[in-house]
PDB file of N, CA and C in Angstrom:
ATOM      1  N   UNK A   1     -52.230  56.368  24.916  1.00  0.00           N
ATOM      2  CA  UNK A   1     -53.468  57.119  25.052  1.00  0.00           C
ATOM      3  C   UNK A   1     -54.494  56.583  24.063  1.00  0.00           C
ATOM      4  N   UNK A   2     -55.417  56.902  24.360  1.00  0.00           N
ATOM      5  CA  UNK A   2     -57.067  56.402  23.796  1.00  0.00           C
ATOM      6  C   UNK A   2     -57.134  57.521  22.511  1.00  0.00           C
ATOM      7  N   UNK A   3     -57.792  57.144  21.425  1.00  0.00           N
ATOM      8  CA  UNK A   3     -58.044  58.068  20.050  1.00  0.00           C
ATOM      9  C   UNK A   3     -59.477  58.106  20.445  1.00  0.00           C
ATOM     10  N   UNK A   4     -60.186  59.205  20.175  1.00  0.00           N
ATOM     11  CA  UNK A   4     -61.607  59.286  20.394  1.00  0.00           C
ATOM     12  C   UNK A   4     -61.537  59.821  18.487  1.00  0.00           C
ATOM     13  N   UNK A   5     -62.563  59.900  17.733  1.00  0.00           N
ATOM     14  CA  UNK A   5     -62.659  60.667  16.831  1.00  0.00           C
ATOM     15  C   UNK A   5     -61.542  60.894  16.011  1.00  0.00           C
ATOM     16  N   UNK A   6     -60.641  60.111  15.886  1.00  0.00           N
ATOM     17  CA  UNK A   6     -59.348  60.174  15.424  1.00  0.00           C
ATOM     18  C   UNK A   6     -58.391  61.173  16.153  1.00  0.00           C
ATOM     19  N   UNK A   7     -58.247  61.399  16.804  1.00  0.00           N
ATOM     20  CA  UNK A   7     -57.484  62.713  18.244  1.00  0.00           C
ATOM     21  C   UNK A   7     -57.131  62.101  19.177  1.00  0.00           C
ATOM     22  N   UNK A   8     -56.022  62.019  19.437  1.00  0.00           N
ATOM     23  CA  UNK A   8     -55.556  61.579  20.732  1.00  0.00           C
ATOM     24  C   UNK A   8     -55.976  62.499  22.187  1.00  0.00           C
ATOM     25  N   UNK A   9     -56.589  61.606  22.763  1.00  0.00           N
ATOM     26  CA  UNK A   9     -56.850  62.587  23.912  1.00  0.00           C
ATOM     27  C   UNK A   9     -55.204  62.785  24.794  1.00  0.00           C
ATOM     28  N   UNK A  10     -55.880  63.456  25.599  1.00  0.00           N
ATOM     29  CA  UNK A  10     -54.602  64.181  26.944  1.00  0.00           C
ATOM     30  C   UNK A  10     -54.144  63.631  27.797  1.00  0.00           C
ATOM     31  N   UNK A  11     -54.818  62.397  28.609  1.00  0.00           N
ATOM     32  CA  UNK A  11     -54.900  61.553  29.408  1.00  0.00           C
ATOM     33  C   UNK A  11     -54.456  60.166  28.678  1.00  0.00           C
ATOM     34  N   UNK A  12     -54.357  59.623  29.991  1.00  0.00           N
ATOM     35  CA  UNK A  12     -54.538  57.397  29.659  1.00  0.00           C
ATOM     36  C   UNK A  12     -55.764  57.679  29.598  1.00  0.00           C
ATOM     37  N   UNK A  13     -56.418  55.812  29.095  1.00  0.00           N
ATOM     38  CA  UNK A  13     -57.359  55.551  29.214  1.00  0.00           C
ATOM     39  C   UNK A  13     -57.887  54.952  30.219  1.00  0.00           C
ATOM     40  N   UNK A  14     -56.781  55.143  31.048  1.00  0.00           N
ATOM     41  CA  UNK A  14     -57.109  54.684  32.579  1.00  0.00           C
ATOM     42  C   UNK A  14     -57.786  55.925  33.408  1.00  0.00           C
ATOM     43  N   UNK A  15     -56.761  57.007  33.355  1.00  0.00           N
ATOM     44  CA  UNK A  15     -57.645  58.283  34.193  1.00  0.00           C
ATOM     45  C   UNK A  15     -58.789  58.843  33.576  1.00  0.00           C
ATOM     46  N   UNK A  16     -59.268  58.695  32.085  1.00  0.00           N
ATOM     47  CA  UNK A  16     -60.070  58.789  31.781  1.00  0.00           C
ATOM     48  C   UNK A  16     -61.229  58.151  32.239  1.00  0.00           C
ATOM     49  N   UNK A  17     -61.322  56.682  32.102  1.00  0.00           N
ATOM     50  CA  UNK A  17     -61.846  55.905  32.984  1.00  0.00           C
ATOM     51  C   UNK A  17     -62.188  56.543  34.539  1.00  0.00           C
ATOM     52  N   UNK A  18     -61.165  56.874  35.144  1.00  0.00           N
ATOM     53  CA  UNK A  18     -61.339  57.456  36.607  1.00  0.00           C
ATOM     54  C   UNK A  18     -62.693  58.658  36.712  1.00  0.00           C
ATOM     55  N   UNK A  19     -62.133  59.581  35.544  1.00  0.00           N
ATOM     56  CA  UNK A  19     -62.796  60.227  35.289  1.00  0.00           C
ATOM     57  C   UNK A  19     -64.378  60.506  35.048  1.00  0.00           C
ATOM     58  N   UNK A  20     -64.653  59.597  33.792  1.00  0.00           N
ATOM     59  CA  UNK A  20     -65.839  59.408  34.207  1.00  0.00           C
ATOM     60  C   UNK A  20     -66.947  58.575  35.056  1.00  0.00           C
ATOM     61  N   UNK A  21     -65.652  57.693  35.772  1.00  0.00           N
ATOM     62  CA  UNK A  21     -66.580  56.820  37.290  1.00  0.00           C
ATOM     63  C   UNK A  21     -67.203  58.195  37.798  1.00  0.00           C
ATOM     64  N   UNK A  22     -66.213  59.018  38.229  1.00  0.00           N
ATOM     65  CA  UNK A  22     -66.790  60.069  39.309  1.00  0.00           C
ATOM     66  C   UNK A  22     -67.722  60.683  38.786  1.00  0.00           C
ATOM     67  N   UNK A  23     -67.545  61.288  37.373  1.00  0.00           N
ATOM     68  CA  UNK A  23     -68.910  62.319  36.786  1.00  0.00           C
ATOM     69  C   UNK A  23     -69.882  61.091  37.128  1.00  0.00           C
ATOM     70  N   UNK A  24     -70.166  59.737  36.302  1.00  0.00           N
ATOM     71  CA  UNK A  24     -71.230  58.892  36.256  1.00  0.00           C
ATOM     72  C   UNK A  24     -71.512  59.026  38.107  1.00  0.00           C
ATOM     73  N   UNK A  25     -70.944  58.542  38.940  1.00  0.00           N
ATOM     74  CA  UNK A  25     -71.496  58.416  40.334  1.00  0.00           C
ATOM     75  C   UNK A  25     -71.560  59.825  40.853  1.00  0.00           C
ATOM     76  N   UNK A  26     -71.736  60.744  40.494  1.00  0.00           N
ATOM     77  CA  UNK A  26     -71.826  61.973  41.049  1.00  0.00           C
ATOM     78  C   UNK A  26     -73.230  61.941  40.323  1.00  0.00           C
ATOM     79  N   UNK A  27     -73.214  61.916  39.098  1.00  0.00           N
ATOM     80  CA  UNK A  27     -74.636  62.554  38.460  1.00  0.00           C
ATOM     81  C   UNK A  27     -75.467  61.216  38.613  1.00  0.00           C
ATOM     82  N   UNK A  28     -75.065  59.877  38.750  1.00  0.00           N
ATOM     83  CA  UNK A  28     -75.896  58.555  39.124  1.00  0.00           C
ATOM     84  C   UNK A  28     -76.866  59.029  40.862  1.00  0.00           C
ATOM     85  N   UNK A  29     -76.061  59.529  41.419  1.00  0.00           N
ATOM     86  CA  UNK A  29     -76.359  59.376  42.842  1.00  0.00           C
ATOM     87  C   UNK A  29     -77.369  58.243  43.311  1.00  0.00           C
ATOM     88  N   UNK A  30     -76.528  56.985  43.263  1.00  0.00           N
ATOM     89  CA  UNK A  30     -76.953  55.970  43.416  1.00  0.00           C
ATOM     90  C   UNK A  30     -76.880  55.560  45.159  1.00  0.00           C
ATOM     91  N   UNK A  31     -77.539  54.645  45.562  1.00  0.00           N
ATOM     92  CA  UNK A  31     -77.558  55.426  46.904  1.00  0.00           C
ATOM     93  C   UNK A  31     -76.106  54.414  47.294  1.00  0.00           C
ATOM     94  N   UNK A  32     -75.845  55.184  48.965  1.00  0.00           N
ATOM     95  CA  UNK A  32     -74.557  54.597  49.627  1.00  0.00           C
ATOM     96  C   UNK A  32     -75.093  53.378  50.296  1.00  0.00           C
ATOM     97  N   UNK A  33     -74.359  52.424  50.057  1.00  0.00           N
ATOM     98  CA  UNK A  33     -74.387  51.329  51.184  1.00  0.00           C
ATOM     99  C   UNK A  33     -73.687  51.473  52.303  1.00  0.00           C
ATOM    100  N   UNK A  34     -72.800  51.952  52.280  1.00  0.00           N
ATOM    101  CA  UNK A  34     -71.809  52.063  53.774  1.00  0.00           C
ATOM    102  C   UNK A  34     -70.150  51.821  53.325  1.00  0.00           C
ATOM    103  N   UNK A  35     -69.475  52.346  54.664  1.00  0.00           N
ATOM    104  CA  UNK A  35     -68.466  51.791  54.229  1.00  0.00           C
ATOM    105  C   UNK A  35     -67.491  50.606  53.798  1.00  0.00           C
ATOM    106  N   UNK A  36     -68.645  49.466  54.086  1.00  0.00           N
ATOM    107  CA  UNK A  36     -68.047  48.123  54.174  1.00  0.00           C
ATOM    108  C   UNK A  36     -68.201  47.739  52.607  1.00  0.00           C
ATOM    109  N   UNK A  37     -69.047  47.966  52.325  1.00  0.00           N
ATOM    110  CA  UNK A  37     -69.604  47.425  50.656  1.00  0.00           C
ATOM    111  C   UNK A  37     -68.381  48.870  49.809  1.00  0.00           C
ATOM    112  N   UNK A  38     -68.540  49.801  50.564  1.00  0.00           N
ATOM    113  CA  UNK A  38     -67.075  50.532  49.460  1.00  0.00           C
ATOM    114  C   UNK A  38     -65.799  50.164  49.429  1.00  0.00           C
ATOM    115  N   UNK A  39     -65.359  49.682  50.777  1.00  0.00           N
ATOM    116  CA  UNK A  39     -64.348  49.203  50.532  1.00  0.00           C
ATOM    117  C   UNK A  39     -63.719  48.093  50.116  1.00  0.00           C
ATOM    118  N   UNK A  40     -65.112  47.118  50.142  1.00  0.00           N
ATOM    119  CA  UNK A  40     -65.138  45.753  49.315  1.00  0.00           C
ATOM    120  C   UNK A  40     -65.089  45.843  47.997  1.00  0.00           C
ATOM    121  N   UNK A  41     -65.789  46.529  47.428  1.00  0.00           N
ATOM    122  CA  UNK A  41     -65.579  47.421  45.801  1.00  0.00           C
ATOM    123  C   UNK A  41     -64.255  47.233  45.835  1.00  0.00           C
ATOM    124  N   UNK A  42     -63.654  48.349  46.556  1.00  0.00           N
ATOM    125  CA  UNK A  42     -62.618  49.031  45.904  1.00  0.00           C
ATOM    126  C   UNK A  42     -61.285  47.795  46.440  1.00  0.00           C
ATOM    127  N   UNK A  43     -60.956  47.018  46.999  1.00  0.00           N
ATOM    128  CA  UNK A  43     -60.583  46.227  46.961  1.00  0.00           C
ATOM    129  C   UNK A  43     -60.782  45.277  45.789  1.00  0.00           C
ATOM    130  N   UNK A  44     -61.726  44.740  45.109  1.00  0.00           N
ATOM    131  CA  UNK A  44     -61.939  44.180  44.151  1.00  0.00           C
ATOM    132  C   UNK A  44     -62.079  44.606  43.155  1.00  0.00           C
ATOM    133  N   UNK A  45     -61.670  46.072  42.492  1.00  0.00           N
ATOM    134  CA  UNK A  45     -61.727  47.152  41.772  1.00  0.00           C
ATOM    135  C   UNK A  45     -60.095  47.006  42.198  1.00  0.00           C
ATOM    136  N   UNK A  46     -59.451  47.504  42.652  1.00  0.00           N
ATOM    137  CA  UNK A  46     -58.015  47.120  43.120  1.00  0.00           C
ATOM    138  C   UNK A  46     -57.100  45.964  42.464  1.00  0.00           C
ATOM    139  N   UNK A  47     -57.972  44.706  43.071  1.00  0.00           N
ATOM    140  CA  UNK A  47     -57.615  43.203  42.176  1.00  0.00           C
ATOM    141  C   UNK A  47     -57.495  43.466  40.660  1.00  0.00           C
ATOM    142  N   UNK A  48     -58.775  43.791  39.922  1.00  0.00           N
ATOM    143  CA  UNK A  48     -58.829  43.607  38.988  1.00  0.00           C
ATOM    144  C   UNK A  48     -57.709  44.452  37.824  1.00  0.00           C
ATOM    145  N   UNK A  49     -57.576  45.976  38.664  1.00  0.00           N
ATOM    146  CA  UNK A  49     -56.941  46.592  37.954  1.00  0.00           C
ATOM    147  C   UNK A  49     -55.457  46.374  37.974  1.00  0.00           C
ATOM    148  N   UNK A  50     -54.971  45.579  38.876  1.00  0.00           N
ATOM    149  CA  UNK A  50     -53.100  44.765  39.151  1.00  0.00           C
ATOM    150  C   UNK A  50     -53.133  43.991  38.179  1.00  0.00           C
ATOM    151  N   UNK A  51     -54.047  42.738  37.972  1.00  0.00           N
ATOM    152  CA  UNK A  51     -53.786  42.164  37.105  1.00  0.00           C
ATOM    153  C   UNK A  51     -54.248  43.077  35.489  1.00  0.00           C
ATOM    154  N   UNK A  52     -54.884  43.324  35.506  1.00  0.00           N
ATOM    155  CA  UNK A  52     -55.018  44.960  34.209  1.00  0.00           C
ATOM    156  C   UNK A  52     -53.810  45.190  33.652  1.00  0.00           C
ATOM    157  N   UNK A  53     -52.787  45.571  34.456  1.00  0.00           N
ATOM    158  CA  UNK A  53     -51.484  46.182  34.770  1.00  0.00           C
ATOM    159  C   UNK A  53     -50.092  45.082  34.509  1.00  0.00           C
ATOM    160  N   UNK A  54     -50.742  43.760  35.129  1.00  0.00           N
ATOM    161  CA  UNK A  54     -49.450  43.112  35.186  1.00  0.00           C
ATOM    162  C   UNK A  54     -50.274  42.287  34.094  1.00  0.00           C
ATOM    163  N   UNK A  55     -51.302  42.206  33.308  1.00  0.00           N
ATOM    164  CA  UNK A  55     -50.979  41.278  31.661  1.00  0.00           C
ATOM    165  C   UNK A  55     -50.690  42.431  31.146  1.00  0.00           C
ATOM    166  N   UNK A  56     -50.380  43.896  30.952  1.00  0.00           N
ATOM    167  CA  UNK A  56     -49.658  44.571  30.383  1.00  0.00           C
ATOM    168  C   UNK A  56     -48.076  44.604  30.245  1.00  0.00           C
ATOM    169  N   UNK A  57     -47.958  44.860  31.354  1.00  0.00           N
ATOM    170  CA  UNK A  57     -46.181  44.477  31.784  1.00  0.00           C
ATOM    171  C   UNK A  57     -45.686  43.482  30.589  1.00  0.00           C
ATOM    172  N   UNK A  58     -46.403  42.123  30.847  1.00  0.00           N
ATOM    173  CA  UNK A  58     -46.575  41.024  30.014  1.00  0.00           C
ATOM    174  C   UNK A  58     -45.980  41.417  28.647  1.00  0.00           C
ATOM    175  N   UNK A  59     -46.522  42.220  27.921  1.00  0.00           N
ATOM    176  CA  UNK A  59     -47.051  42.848  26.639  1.00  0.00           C
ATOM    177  C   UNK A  59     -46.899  44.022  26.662  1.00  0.00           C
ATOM    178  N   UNK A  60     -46.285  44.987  27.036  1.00  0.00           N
ATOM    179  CA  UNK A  60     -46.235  46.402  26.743  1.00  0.00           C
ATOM    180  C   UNK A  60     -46.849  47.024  25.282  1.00  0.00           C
ATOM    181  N   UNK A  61     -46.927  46.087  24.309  1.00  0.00           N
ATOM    182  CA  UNK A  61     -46.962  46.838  22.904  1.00  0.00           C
ATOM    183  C   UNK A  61     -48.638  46.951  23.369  1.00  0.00           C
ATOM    184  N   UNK A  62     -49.331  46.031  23.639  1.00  0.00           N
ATOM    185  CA  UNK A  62     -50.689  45.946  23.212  1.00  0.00           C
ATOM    186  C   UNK A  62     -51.883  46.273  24.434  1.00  0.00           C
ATOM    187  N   UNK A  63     -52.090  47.386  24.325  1.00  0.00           N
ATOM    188  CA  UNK A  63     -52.850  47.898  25.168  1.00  0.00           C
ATOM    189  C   UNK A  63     -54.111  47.846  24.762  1.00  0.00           C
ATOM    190  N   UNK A  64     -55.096  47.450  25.879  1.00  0.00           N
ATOM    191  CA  UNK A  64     -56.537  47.157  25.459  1.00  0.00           C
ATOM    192  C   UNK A  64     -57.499  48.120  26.349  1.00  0.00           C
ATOM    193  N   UNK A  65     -57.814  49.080  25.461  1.00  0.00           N
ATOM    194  CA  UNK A  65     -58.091  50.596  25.869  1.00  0.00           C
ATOM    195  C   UNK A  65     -59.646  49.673  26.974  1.00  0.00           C
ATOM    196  N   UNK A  66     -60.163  49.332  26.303  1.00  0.00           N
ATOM    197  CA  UNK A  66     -61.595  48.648  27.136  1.00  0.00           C
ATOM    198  C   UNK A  66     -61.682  48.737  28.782  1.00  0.00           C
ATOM    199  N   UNK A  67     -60.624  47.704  28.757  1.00  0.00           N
ATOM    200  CA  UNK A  67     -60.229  47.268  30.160  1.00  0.00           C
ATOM    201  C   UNK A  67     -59.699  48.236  30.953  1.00  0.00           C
ATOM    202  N   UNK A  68     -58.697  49.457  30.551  1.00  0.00           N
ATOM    203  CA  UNK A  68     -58.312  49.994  30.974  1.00  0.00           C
ATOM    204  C   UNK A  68     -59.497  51.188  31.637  1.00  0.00           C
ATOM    205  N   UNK A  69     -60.318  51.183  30.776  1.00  0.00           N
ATOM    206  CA  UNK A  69     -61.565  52.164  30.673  1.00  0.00           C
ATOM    207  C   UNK A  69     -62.254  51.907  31.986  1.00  0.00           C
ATOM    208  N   UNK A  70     -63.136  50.501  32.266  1.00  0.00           N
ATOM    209  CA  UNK A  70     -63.377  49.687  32.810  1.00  0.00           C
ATOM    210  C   UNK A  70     -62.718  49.777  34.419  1.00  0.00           C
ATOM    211  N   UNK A  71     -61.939  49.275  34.409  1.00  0.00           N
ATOM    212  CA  UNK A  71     -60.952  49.578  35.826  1.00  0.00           C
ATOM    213  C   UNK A  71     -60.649  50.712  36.261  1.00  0.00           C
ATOM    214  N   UNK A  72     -60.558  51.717  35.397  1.00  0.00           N
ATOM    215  CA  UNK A  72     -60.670  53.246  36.392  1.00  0.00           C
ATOM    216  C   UNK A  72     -62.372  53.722  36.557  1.00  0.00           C
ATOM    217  N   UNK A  73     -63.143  53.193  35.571  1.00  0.00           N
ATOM    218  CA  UNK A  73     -64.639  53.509  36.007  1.00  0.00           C
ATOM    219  C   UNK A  73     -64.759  52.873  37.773  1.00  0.00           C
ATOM    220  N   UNK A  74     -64.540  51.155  37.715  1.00  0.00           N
ATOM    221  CA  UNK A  74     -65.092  50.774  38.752  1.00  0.00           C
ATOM    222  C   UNK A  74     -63.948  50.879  39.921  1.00  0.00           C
ATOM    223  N   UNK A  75     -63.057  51.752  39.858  1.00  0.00           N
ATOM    224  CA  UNK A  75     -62.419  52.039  40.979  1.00  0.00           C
ATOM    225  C   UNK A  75     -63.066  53.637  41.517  1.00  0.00           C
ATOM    226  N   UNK A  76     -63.402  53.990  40.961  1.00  0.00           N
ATOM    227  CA  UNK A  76     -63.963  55.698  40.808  1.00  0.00           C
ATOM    228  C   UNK A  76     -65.400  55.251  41.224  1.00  0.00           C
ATOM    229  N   UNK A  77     -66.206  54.854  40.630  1.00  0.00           N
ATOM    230  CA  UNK A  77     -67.600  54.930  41.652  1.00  0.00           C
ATOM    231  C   UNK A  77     -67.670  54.728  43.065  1.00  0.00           C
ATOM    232  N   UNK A  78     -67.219  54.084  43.901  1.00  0.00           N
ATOM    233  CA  UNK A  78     -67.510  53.370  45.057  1.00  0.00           C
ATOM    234  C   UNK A  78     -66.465  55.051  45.625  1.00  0.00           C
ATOM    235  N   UNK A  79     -65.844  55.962  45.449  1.00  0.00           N
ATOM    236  CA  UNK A  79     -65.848  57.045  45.945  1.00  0.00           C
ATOM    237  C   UNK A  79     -66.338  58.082  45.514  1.00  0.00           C
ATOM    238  N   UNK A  80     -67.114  58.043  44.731  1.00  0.00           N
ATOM    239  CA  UNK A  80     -68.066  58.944  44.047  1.00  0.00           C
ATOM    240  C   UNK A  80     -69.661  59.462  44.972  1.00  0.00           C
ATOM    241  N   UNK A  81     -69.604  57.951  44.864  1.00  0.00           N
ATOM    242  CA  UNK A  81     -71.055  57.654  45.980  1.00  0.00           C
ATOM    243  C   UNK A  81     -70.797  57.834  46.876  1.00  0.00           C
ATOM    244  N   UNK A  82     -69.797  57.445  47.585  1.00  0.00           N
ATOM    245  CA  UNK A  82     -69.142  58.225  49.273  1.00  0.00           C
ATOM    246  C   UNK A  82     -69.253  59.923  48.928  1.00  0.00           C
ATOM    247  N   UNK A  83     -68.582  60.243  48.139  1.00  0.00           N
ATOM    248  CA  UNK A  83     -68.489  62.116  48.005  1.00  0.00           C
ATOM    249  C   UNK A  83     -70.191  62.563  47.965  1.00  0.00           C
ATOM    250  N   UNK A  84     -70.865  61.877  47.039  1.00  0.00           N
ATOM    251  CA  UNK A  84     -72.001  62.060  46.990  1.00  0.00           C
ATOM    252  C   UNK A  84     -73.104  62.143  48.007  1.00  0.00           C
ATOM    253  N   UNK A  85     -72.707  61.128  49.036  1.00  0.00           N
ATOM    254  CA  UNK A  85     -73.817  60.881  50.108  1.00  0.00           C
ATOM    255  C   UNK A  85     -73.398  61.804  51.052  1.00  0.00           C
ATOM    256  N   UNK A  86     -71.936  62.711  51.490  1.00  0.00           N
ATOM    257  CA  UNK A  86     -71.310  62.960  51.977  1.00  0.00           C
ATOM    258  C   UNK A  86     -72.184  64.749  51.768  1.00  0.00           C
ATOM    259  N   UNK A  87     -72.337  64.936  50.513  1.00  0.00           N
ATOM    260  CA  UNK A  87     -72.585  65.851  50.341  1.00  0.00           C
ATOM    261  C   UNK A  87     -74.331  66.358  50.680  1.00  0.00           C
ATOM    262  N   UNK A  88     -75.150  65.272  50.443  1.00  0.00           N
ATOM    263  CA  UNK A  88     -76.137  65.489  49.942  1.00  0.00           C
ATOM    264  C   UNK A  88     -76.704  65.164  51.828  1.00  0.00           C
ATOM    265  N   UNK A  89     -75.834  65.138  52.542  1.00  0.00           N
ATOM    266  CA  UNK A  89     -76.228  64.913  54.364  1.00  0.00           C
ATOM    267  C   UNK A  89     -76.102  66.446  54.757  1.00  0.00           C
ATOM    268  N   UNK A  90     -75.221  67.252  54.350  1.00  0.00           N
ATOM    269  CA  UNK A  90     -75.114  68.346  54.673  1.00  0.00           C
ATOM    270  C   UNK A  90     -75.788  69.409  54.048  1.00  0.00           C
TER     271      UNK A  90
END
Protein backbone atom coordinates (compact mmCIF):
# COMPACT_ATOMS: atom_id res chain seq x y z
CA UNK A 1 0.00 0.00 0.00
CA UNK A 2 0.79 3.72 -0.76
CA UNK A 3 1.80 6.08 2.58
CA UNK A 4 0.12 9.41 2.00
CA UNK A 5 1.21 11.75 5.01
CA UNK A 6 2.99 9.09 6.72
CA UNK A 7 -0.44 6.64 7.04
CA UNK A 8 -0.89 3.87 5.21
CA UNK A 9 -3.89 4.10 3.27
CA UNK A 10 -6.69 1.13 2.95
CA UNK A 11 -6.35 0.30 -0.55
CA UNK A 12 -3.33 -0.54 -3.32
CA UNK A 13 -2.09 2.06 -5.13
CA UNK A 14 -3.57 0.59 -7.92
CA UNK A 15 -7.39 0.91 -6.85
CA UNK A 16 -6.59 4.05 -5.65
CA UNK A 17 -5.47 5.00 -8.92
CA UNK A 18 -8.88 3.45 -10.23
CA UNK A 19 -10.34 5.54 -7.99
CA UNK A 20 -9.50 8.67 -8.76
CA UNK A 21 -9.65 8.05 -12.80
CA UNK A 22 -13.42 7.89 -12.13
CA UNK A 23 -13.81 10.96 -9.61
CA UNK A 24 -11.25 12.96 -12.23
CA UNK A 25 -13.56 11.77 -15.42
CA UNK A 26 -16.74 12.20 -13.70
CA UNK A 27 -15.94 15.76 -12.44
CA UNK A 28 -13.56 16.31 -15.91
CA UNK A 29 -16.63 15.56 -18.08
CA UNK A 30 -14.54 15.58 -20.89
CA UNK A 31 -16.46 14.90 -23.83
CA UNK A 32 -17.13 11.08 -25.28
CA UNK A 33 -15.65 10.06 -28.42
CA UNK A 34 -17.47 6.84 -28.90
CA UNK A 35 -17.04 3.54 -28.31
CA UNK A 36 -14.19 2.79 -30.54
CA UNK A 37 -11.65 5.38 -29.08
CA UNK A 38 -12.82 3.74 -25.42
CA UNK A 39 -12.10 0.69 -26.14
CA UNK A 40 -8.84 1.49 -27.81
CA UNK A 41 -7.91 3.27 -24.46
CA UNK A 42 -8.73 0.63 -22.53
CA UNK A 43 -6.99 -1.92 -24.43
CA UNK A 44 -3.85 0.10 -24.27
CA UNK A 45 -4.53 1.02 -20.63
CA UNK A 46 -4.80 -2.92 -20.39
CA UNK A 47 -1.19 -3.36 -22.17
CA UNK A 48 0.37 -1.10 -20.10
CA UNK A 49 -0.92 -2.21 -16.84
CA UNK A 50 0.27 -6.39 -17.62
CA UNK A 51 3.44 -5.32 -18.14
CA UNK A 52 3.01 -2.90 -14.72
CA UNK A 53 2.27 -6.27 -13.17
CA UNK A 54 4.62 -8.62 -14.81
CA UNK A 55 8.03 -6.18 -14.08
CA UNK A 56 6.58 -6.64 -10.63
CA UNK A 57 6.28 -10.38 -10.54
CA UNK A 58 9.95 -9.76 -11.70
CA UNK A 59 10.68 -7.98 -8.35
CA UNK A 60 8.07 -8.42 -5.84
CA UNK A 61 10.10 -6.38 -3.15
CA UNK A 62 10.00 -3.10 -5.14
CA UNK A 63 6.94 -1.55 -5.90
CA UNK A 64 6.75 1.73 -7.77
CA UNK A 65 3.66 3.39 -6.30
CA UNK A 66 3.77 6.03 -9.57
CA UNK A 67 3.08 3.59 -12.10
CA UNK A 68 0.80 1.79 -10.27
CA UNK A 69 -1.13 5.15 -9.69
CA UNK A 70 -0.92 5.87 -13.35
CA UNK A 71 -2.41 2.56 -14.72
CA UNK A 72 -5.48 2.48 -12.62
CA UNK A 73 -6.04 6.34 -13.46
CA UNK A 74 -5.82 5.56 -17.27
CA UNK A 75 -7.79 2.43 -17.12
CA UNK A 76 -10.66 4.30 -15.11
CA UNK A 77 -11.19 7.33 -17.35
CA UNK A 78 -12.19 5.93 -20.68
CA UNK A 79 -15.27 4.44 -18.36
CA UNK A 80 -15.81 7.35 -16.53
CA UNK A 81 -16.54 9.36 -19.65
CA UNK A 82 -18.79 6.51 -20.93
CA UNK A 83 -20.80 6.72 -17.31
CA UNK A 84 -20.65 10.34 -17.77
CA UNK A 85 -22.04 10.86 -21.27
CA UNK A 86 -24.42 8.09 -20.39
CA UNK A 87 -25.74 10.13 -17.79
CA UNK A 88 -25.75 13.55 -18.89
CA UNK A 89 -28.17 12.07 -22.33
CA UNK A 90 -30.78 11.27 -19.94
Amino acid sequence: TIEVLSNKMPMCSRCAGISIGIGVGLIAGKPYYGPKVMWGWLIVATALMVIDMYTLSADPHHVWHPSRLATGMLLSLPVADALSAIVRRE
